[in-house]
C-alpha atoms as a PDB file:
ATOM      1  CA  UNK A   1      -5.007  -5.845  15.102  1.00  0.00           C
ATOM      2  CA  UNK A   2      -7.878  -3.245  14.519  1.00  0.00           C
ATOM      3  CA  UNK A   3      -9.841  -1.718  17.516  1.00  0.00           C
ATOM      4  CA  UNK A   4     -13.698  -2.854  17.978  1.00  0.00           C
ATOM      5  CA  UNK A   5     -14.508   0.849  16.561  1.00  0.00           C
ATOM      6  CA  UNK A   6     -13.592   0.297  13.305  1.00  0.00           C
ATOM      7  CA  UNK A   7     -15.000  -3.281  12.687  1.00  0.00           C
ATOM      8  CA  UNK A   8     -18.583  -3.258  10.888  1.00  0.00           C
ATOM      9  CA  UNK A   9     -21.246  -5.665  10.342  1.00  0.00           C
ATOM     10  CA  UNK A  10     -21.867  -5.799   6.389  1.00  0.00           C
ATOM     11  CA  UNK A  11     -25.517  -4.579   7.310  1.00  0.00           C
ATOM     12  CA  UNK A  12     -24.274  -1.738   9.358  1.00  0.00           C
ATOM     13  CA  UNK A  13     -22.189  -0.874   6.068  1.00  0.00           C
ATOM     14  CA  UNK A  14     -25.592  -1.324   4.041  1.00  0.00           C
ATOM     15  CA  UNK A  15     -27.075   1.438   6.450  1.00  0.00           C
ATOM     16  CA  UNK A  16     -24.861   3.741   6.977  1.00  0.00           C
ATOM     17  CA  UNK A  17     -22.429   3.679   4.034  1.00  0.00           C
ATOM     18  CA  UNK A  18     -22.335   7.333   4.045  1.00  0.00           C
ATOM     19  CA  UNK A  19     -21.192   7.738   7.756  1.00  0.00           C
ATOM     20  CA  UNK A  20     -18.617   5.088   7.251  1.00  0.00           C
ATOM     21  CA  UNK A  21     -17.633   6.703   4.289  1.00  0.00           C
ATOM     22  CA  UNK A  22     -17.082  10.173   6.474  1.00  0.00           C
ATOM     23  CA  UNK A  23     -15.660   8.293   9.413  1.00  0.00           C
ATOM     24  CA  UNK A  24     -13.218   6.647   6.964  1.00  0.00           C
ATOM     25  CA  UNK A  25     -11.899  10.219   5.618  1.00  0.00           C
ATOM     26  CA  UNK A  26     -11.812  11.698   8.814  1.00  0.00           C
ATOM     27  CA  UNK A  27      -9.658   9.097  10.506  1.00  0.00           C
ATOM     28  CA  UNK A  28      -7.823   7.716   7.803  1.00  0.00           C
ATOM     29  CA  UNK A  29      -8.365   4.532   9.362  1.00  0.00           C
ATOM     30  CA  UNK A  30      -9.617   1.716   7.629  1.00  0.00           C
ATOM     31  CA  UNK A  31     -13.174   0.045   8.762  1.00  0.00           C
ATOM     32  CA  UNK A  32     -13.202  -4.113   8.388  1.00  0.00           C
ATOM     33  CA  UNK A  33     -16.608  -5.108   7.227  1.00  0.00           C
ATOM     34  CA  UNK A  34     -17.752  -8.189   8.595  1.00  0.00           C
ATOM     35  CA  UNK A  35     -20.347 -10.565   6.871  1.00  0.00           C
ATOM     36  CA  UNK A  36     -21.935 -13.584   9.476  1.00  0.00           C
ATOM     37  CA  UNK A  37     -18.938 -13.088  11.819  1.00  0.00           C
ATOM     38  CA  UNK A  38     -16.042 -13.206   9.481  1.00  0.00           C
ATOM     39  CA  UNK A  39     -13.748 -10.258   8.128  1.00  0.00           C
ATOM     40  CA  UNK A  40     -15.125 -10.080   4.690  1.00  0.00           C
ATOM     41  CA  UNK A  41     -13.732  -6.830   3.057  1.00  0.00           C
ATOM     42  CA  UNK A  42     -11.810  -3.823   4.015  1.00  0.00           C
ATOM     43  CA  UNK A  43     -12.588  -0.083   3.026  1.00  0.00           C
ATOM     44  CA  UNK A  44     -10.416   2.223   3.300  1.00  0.00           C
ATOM     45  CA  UNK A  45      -9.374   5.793   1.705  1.00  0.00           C
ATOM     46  CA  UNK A  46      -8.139   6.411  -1.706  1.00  0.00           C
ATOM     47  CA  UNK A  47      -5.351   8.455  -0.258  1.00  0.00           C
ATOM     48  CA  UNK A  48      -4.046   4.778   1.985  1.00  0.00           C
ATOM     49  CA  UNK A  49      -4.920   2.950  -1.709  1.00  0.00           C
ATOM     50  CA  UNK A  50      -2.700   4.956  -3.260  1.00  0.00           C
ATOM     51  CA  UNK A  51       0.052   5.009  -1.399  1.00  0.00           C
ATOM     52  CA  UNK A  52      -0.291   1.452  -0.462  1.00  0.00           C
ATOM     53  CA  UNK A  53      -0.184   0.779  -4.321  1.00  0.00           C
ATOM     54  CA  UNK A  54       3.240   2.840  -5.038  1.00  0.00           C
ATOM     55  CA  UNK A  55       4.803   1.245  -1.987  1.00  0.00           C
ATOM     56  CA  UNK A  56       4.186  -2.019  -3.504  1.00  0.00           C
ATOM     57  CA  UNK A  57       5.496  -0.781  -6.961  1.00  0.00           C
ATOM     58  CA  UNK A  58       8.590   0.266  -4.807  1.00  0.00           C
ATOM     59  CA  UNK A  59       8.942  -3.088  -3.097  1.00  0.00           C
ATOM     60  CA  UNK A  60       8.504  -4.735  -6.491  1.00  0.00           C
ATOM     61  CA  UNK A  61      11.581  -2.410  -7.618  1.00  0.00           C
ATOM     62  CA  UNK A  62      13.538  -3.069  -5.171  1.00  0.00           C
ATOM     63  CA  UNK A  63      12.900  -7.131  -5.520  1.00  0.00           C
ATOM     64  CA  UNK A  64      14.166  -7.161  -9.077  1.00  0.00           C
ATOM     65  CA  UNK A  65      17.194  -5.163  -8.013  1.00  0.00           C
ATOM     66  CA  UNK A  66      17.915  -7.326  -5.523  1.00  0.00           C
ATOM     67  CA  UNK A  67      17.481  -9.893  -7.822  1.00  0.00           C
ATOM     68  CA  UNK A  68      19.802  -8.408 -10.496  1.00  0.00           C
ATOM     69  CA  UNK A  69      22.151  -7.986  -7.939  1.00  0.00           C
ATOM     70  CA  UNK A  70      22.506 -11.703  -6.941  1.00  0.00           C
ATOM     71  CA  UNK A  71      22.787 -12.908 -10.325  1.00  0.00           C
ATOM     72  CA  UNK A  72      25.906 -10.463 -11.028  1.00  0.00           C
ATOM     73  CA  UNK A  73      23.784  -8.374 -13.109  1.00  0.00           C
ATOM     74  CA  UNK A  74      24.294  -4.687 -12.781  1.00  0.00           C
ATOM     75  CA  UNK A  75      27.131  -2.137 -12.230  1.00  0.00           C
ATOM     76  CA  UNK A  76      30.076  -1.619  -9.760  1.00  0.00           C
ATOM     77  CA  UNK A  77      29.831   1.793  -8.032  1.00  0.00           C
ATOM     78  CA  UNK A  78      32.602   3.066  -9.601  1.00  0.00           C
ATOM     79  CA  UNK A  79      31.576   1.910 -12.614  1.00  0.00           C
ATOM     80  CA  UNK A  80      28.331   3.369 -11.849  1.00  0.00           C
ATOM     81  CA  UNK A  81      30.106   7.109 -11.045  1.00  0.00           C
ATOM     82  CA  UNK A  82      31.735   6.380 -14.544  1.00  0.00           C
ATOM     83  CA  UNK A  83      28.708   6.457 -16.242  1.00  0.00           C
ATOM     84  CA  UNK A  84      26.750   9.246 -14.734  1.00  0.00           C
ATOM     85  CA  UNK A  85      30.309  11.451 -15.171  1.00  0.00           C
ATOM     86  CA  UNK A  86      30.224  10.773 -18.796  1.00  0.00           C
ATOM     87  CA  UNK A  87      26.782  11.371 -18.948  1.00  0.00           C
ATOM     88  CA  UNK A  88      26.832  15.159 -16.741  1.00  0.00           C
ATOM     89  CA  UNK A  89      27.677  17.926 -19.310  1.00  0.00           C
END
């Protein structure tokens, strides 16, 4: 759950967008903008966004592997070693 400090009205954000904006890349923590009482949006740095995004991408990965891996799809570690012998000059 986020602390009090880092929960905005949406007319606070309309304000002081900059100084959210600053307080944002100084803490890295994201601010929850609120619009009449309600959590309405979350802004947070491009940095989190980003890394966020690839850990999804990795999750993702690891789902269809997972996946693969139930239906028998896939290789055997040895047959895996196998492979990346042949393919090592």
């Amino acid at each position: 759950m986020q602390s009090r400090e880092h929960i905005r009205s949406i007319s606070h954000l309309k304000s002081h967008a900059a100084q959210i904006s600053e307080e944002v890349a100084a803490t890295g923590a994201p601010v929850i903008i609120t619009q009449n009482g309600e959590a309405a949006m979350v802004i947070e740095g491009v940095q989190q966004y980003q890394e966020k995004q690839e850990l999804i991408a990795l999750l993702k990965l690891l789902a269809l592997g997972e996946k693969d891996r139930q239906a028998g799809l896939g290789l055997s570690v040895e047959a895996s070693r196998a492979q990346l012998a042949q393919a090592m000059p």
